[in-house]
N, C-alpha and C. Protein backbone atom coordinates (compact mmCIF):
# COMPACT_ATOMS: atom_id res chain seq x y z
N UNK A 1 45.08 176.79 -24.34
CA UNK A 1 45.06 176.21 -25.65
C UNK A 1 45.24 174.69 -25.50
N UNK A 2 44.46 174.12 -26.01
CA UNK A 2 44.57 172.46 -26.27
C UNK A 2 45.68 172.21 -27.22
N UNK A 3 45.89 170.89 -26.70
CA UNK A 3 47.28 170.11 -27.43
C UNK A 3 46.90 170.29 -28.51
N UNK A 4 45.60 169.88 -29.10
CA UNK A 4 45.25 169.75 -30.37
C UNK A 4 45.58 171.25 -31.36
N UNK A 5 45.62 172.49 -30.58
CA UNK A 5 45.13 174.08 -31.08
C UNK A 5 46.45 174.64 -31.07
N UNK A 6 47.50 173.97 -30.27
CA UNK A 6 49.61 174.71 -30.36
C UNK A 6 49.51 174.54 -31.30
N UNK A 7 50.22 176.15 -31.30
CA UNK A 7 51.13 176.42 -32.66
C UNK A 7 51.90 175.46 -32.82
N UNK A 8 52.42 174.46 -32.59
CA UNK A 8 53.56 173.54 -32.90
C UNK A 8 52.98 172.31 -33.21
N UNK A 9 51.88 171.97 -33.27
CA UNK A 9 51.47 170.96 -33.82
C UNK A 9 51.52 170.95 -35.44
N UNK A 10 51.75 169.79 -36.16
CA UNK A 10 51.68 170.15 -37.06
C UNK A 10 50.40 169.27 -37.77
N UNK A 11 49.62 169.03 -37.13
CA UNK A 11 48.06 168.65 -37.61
C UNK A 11 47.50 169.84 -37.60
N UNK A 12 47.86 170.98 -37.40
CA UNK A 12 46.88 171.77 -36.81
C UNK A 12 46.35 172.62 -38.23
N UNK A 13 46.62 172.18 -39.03
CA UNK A 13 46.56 173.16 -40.49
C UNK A 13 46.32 171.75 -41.95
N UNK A 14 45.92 170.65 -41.09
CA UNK A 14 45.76 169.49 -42.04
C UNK A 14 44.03 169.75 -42.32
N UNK A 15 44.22 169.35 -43.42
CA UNK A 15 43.27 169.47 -44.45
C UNK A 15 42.40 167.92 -44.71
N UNK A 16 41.53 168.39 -44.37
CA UNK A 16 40.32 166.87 -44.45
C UNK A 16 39.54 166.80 -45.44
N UNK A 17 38.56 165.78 -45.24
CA UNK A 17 38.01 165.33 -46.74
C UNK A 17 36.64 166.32 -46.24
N UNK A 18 36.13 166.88 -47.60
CA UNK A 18 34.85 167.57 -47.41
C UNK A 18 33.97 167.12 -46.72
N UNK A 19 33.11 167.65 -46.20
CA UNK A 19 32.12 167.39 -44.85
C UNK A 19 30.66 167.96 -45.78
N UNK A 20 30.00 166.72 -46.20
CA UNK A 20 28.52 166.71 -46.74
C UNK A 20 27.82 167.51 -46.03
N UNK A 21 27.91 167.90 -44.63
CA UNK A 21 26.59 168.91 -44.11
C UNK A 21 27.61 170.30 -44.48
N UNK A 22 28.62 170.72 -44.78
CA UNK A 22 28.94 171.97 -45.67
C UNK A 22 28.71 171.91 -46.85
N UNK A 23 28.57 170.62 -47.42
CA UNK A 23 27.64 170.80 -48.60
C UNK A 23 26.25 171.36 -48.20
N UNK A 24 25.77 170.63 -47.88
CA UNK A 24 24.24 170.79 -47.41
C UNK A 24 23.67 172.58 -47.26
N UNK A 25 24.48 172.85 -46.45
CA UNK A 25 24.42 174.33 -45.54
C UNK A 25 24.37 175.21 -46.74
N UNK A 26 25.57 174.42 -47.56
CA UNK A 26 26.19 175.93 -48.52
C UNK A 26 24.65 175.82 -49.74
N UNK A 27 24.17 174.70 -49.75
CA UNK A 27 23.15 174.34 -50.93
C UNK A 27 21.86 175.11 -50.62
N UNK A 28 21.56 174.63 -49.20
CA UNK A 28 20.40 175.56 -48.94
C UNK A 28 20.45 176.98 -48.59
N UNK A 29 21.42 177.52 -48.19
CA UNK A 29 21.75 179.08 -48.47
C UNK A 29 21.61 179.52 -49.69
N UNK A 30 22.07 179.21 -51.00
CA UNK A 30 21.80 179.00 -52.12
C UNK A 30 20.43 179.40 -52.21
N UNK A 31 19.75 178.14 -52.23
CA UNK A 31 18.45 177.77 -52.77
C UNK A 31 17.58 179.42 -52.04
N UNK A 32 17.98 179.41 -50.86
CA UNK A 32 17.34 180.53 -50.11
C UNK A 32 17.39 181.88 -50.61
N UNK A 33 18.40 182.18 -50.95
CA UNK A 33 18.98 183.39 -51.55
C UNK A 33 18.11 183.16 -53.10
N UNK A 34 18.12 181.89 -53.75
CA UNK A 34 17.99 182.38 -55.43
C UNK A 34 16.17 182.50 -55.25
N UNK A 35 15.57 181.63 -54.12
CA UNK A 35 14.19 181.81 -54.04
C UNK A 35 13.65 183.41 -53.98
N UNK A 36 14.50 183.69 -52.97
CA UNK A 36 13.97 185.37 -52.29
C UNK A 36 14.49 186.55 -53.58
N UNK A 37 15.79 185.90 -54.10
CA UNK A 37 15.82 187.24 -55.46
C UNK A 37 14.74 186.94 -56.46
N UNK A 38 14.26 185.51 -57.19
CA UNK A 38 13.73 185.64 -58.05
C UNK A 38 12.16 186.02 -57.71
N UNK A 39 11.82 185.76 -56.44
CA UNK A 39 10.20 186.36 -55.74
C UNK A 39 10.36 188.09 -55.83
N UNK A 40 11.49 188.59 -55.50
CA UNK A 40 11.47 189.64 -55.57
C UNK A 40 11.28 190.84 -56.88
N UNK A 41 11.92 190.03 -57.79
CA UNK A 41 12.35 190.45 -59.30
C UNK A 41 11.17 190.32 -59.96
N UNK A 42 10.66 191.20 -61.03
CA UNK A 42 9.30 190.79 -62.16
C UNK A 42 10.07 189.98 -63.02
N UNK A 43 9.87 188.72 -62.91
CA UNK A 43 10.19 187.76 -63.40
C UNK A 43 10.26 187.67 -65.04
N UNK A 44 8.95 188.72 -65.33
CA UNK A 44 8.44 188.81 -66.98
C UNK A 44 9.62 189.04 -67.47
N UNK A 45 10.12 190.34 -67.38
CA UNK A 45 10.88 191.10 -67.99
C UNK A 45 12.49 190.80 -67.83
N UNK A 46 12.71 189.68 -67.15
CA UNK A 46 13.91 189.06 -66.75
C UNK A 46 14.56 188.14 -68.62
N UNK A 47 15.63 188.10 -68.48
CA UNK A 47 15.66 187.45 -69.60
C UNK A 47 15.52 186.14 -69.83
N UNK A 48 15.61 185.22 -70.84
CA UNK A 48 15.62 183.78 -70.80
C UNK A 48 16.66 183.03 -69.89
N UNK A 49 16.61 182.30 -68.81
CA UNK A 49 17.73 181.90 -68.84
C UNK A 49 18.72 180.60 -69.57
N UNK A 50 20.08 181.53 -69.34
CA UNK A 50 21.15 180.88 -70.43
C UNK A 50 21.19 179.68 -70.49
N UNK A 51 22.11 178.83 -70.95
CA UNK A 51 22.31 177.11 -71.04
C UNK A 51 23.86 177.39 -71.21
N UNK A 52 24.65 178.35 -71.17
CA UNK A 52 25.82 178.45 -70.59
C UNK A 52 26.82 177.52 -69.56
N UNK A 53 26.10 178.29 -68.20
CA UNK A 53 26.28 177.38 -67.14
C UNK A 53 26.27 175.82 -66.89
N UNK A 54 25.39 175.89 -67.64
CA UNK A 54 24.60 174.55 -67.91
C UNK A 54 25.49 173.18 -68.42
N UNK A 55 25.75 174.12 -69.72
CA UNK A 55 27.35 172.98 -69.95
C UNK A 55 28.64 173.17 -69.74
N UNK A 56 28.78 174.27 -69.06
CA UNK A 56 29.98 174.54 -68.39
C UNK A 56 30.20 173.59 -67.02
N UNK A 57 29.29 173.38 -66.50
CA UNK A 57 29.48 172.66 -65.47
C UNK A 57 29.42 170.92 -65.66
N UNK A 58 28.71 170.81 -66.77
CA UNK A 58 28.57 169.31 -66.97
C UNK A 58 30.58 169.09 -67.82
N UNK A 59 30.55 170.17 -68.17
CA UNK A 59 32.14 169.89 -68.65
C UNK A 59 32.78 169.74 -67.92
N UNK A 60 32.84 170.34 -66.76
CA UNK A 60 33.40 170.21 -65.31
C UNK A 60 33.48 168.80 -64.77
N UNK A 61 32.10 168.72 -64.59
CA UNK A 61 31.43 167.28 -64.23
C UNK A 61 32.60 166.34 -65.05
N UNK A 62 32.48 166.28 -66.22
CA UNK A 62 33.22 164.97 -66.62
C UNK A 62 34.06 164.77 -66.25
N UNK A 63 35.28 166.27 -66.54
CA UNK A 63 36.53 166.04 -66.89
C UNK A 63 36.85 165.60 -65.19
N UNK A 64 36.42 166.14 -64.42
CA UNK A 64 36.91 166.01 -62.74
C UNK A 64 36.52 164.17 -62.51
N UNK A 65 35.39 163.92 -63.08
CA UNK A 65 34.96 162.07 -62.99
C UNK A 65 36.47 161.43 -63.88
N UNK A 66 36.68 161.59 -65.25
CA UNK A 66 37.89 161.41 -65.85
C UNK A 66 39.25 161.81 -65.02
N UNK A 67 39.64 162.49 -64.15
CA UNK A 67 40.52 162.49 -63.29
C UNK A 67 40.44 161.86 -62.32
N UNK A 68 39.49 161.60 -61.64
CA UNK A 68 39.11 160.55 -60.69
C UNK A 68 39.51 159.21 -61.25
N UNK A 69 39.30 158.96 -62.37
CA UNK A 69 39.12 157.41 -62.77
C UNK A 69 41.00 157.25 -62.63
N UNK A 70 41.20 158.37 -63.42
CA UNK A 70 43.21 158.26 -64.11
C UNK A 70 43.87 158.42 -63.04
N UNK A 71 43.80 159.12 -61.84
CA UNK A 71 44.24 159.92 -60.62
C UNK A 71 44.64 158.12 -60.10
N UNK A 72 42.81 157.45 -59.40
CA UNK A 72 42.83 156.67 -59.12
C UNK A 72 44.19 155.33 -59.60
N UNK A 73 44.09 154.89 -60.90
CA UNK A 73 44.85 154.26 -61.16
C UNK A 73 46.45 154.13 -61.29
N UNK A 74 46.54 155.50 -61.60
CA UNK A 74 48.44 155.78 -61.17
C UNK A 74 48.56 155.93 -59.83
N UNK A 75 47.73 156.06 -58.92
CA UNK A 75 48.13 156.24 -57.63
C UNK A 75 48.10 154.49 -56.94
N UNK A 76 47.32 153.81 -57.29
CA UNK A 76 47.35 152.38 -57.26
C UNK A 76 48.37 151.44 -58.18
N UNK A 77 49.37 152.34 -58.98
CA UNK A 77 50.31 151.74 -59.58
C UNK A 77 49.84 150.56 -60.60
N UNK A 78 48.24 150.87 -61.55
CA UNK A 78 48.52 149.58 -62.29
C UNK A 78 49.28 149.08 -63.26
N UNK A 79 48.93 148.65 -63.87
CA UNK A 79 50.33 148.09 -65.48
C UNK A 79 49.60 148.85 -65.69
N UNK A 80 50.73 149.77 -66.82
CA UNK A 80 50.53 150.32 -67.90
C UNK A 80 50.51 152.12 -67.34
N UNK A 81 50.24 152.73 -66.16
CA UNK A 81 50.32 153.45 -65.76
C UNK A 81 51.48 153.95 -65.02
N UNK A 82 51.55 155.24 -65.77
CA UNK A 82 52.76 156.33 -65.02
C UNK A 82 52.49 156.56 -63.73
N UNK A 83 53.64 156.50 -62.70
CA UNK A 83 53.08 157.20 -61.09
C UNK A 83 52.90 158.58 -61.47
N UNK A 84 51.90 158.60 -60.28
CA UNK A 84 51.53 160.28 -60.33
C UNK A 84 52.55 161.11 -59.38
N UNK A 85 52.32 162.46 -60.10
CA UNK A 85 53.07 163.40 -59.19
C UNK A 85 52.31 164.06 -58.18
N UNK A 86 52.81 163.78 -57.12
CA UNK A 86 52.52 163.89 -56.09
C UNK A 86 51.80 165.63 -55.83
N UNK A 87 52.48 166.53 -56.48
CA UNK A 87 52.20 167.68 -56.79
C UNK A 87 50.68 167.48 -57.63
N UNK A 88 50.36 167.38 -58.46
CA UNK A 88 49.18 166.78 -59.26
C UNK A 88 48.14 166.82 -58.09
N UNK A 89 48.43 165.60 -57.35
CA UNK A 89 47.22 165.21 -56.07
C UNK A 89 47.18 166.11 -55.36
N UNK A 90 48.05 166.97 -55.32
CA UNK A 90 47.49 167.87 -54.33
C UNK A 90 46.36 169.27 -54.76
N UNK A 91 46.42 169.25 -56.02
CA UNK A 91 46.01 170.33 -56.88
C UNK A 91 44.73 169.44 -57.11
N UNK A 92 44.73 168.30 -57.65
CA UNK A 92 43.79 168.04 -57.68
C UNK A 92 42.44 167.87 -56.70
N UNK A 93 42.95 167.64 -55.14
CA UNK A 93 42.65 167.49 -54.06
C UNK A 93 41.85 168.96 -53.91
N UNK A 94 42.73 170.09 -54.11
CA UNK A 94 42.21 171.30 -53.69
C UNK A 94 41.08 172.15 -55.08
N UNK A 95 41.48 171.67 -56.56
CA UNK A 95 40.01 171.34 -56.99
C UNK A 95 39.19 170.89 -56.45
N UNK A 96 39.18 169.85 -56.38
CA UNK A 96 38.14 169.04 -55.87
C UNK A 96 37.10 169.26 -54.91
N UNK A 97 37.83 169.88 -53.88
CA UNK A 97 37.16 170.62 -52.41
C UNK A 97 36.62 171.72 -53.06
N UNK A 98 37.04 172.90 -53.97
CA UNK A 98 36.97 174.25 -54.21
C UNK A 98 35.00 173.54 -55.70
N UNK A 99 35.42 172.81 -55.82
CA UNK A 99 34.36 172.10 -57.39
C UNK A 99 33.01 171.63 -56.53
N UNK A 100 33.65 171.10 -55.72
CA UNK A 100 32.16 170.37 -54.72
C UNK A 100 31.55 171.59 -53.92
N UNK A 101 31.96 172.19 -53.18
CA UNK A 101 31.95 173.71 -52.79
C UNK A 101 30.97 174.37 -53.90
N UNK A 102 31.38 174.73 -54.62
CA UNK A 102 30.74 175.40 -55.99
C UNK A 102 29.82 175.09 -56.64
N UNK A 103 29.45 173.58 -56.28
CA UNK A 103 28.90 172.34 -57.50
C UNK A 103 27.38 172.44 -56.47
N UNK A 104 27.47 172.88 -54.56
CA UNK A 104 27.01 172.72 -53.97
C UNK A 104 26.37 173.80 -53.92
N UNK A 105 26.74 174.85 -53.76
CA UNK A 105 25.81 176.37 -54.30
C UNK A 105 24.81 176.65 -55.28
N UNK A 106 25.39 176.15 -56.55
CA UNK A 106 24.92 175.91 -57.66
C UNK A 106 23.88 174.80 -58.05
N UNK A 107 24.06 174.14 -57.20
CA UNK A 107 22.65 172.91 -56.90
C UNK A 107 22.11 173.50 -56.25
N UNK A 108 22.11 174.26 -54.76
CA UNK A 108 21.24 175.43 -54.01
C UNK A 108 20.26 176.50 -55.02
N UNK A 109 21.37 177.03 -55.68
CA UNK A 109 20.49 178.48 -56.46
C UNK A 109 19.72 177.45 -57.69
N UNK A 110 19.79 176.63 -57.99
CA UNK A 110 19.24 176.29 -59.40
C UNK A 110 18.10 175.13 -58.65
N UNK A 111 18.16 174.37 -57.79
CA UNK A 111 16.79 174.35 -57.06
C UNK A 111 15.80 175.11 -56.51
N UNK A 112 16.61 176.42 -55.60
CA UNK A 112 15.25 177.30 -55.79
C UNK A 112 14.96 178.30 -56.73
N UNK A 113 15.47 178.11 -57.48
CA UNK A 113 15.12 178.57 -59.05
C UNK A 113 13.84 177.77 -59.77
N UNK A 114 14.46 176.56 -59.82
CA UNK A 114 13.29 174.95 -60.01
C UNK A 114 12.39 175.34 -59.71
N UNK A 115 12.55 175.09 -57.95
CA UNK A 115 11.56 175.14 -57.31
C UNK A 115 10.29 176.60 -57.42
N UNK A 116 10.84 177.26 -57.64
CA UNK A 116 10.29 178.74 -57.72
C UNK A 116 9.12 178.49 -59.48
N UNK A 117 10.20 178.19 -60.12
CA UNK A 117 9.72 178.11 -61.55
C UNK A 117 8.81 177.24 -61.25
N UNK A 118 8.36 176.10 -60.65
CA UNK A 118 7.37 175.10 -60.78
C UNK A 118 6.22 176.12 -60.42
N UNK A 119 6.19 176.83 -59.63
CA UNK A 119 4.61 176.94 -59.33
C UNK A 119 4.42 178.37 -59.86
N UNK A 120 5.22 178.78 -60.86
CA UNK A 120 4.76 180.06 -61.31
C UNK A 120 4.32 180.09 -62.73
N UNK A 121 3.72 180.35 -63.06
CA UNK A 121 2.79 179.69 -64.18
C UNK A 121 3.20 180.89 -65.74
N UNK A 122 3.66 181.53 -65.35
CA UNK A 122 4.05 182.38 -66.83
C UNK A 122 4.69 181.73 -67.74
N UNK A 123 4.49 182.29 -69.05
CA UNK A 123 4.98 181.81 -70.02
C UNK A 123 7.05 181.90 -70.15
N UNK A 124 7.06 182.65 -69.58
CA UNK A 124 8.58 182.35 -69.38
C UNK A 124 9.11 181.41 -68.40
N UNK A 125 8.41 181.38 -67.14
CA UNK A 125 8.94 180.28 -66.44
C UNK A 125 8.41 179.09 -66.61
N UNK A 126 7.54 178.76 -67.87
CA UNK A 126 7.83 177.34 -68.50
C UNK A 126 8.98 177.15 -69.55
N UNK A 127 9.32 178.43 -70.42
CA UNK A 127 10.14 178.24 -71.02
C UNK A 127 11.74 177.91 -70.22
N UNK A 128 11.87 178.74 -69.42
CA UNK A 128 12.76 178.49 -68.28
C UNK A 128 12.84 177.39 -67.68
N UNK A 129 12.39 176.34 -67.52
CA UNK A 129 12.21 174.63 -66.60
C UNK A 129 13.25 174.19 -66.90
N UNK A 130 13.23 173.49 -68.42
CA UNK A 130 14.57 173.11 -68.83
C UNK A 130 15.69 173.21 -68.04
N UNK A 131 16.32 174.40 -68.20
CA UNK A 131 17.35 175.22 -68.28
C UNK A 131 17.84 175.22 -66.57
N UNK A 132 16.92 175.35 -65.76
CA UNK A 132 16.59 175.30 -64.45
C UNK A 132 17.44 173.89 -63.91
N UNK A 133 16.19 173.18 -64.62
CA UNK A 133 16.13 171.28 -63.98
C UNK A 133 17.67 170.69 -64.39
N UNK A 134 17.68 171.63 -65.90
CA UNK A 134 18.92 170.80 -66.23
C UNK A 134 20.67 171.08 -65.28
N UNK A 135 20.58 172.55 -64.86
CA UNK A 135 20.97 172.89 -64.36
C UNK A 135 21.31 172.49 -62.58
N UNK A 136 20.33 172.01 -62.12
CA UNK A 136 20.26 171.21 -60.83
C UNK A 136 20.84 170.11 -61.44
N UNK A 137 20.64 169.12 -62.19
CA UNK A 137 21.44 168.14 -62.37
C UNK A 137 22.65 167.87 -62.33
N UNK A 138 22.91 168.86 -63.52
CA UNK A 138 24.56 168.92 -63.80
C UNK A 138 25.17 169.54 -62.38
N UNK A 139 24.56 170.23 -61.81
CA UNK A 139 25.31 170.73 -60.40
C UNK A 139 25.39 169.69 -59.62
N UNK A 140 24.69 168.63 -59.23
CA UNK A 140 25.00 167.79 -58.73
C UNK A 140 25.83 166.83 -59.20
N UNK A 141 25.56 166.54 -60.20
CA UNK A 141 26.61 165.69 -60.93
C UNK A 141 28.31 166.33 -60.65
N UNK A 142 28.36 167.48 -60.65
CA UNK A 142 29.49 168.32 -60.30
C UNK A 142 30.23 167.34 -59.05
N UNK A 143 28.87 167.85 -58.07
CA UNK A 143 29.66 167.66 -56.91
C UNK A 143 30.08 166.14 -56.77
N UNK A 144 29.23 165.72 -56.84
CA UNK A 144 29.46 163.71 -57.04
C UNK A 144 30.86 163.39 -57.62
N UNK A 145 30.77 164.42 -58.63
CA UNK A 145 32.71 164.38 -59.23
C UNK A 145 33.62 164.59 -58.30
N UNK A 146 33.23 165.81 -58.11
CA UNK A 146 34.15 166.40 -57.32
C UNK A 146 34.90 165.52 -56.01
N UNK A 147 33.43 165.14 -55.24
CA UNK A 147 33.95 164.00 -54.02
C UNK A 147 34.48 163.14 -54.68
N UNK A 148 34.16 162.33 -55.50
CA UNK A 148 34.89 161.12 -56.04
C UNK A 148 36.24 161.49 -56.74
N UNK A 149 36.52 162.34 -57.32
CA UNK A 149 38.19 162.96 -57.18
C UNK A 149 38.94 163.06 -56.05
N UNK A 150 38.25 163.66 -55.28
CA UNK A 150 38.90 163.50 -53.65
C UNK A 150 39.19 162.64 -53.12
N UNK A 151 38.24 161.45 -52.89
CA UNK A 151 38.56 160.36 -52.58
C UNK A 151 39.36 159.25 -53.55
N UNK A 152 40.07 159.71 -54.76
CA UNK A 152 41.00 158.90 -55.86
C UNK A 152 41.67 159.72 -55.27
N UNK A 153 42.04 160.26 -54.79
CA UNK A 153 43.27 160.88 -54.45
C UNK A 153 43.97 160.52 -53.12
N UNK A 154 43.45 160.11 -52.30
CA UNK A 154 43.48 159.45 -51.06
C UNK A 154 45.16 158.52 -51.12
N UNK A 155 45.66 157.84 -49.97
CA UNK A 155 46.96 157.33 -50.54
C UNK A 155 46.32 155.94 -49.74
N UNK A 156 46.02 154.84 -50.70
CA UNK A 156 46.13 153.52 -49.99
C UNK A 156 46.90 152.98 -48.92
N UNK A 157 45.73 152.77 -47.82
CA UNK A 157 46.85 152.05 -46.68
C UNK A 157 47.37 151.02 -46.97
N UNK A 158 48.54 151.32 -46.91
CA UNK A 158 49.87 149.87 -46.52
C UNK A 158 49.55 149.19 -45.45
N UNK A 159 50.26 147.53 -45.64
CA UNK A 159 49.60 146.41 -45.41
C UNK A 159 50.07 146.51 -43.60
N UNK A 160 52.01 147.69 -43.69
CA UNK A 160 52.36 147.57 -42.40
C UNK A 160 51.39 148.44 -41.69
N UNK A 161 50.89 149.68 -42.48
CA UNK A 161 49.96 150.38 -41.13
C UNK A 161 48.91 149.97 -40.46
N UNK A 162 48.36 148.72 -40.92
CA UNK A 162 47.33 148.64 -39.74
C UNK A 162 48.41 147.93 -38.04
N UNK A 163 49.61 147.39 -38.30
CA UNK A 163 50.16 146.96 -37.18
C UNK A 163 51.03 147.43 -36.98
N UNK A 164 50.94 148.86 -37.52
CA UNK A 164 51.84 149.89 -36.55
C UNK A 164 50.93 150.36 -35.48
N UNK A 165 51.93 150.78 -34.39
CA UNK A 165 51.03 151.60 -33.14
C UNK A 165 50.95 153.18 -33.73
N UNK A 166 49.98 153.50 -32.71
CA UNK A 166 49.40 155.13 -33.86
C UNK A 166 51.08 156.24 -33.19
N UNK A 167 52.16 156.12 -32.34
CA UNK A 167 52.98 156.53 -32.05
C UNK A 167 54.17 156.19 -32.82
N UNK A 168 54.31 154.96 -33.32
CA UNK A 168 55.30 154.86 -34.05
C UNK A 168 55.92 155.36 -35.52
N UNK A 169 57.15 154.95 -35.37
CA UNK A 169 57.59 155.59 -36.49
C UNK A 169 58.54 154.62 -37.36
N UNK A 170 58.78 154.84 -39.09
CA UNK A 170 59.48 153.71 -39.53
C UNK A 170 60.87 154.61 -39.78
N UNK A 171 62.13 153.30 -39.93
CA UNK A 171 63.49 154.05 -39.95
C UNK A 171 63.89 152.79 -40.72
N UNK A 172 65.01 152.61 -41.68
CA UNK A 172 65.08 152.31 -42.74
C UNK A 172 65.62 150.74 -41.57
N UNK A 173 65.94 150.56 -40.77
CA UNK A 173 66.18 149.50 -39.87
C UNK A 173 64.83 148.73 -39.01
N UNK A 174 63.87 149.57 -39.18
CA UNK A 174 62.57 148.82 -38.18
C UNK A 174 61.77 149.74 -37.27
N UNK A 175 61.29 149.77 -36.42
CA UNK A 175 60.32 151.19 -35.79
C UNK A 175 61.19 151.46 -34.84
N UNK A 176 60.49 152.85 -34.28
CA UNK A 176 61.33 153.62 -33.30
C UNK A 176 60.99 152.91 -31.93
């Protein structure tokens, strides 16, 4: 076992900032999966699809951009702002990962949905475009939130850490 992989480390269970090619992966699995069900399915007899989702997620979308903005500023201590609880960022943090995740699927299945709907010429899958396109949007818009919550959540480096050594440590008298 590597230093890095002991049980006694205690990095070994730290939690990082989302990784865009697990976006990516999780999007085109998605897209793959919603292409091959809706080729498979008689599309006719399928129902309209909803606009549900649609603004469920753009509600998402905001409110997570609106926490980003507020997150951001109590954690930067400006006038006029309450500090945040530290508890908060962490919840919000693990939204955030769990929203972009989700935001990234959902941009997958509703592109090859899009995509599917573009070249199929029935009268339902024009009525369906909308609903589709709009749907890829707001999923992305999701995720764009989502990262940008994550990263307001982040803790500004202090002016001493760049000239601390990466071993040291502070004690209310000066480093170890």
């Amino acid at each position: 076992m590597s230093p890095a992989q002991s049980p006694r480390d205690p990095d070994r269970f730290r939690m990082g900032p989302t990784r865009i090619s697990t976006l990516v992966v999780a999007a085109l699995a998605a897209a793959a999966v919603a292409w091959l069900l809706i080729s498979r399915l008689y599309y006719d007899v399928a129902p309209d699809l909803p606009w549900l989702p649609v603004v469920t997620l753009a509600g998402l979308a905001v409110l997570e951009a609106y926490a980003a903005v507020n997150t951001r500023g109590r954690i930067e201590r400006r006038p006029g702002r309450e500090p945040v609880n530290p508890l908060l960022v962490a919840r919000f943090v693990v939204l955030a990962k769990a929203s972009a995740l989700a935001g990234a699927i959902f941009a997958g299945f509703y592109a090859g949905l899009t995509g599917w709907l573009l070249i199929e010429r029935t009268e339902a899958a024009v009525g369906d475009r909308p609903a589709a396109g709009a749907g890829l949007l707001v999923s992305l818009a999701l995720v764009a939130a989502a990262l940008w919550l994550e990263r307001a959540c982040r803790v500004p480096e202090q002016e001493d850490d760049e000239d601390r050594e990466p071993g040291d440590r502070e004690t209310p008298r000066g480093r170890l």
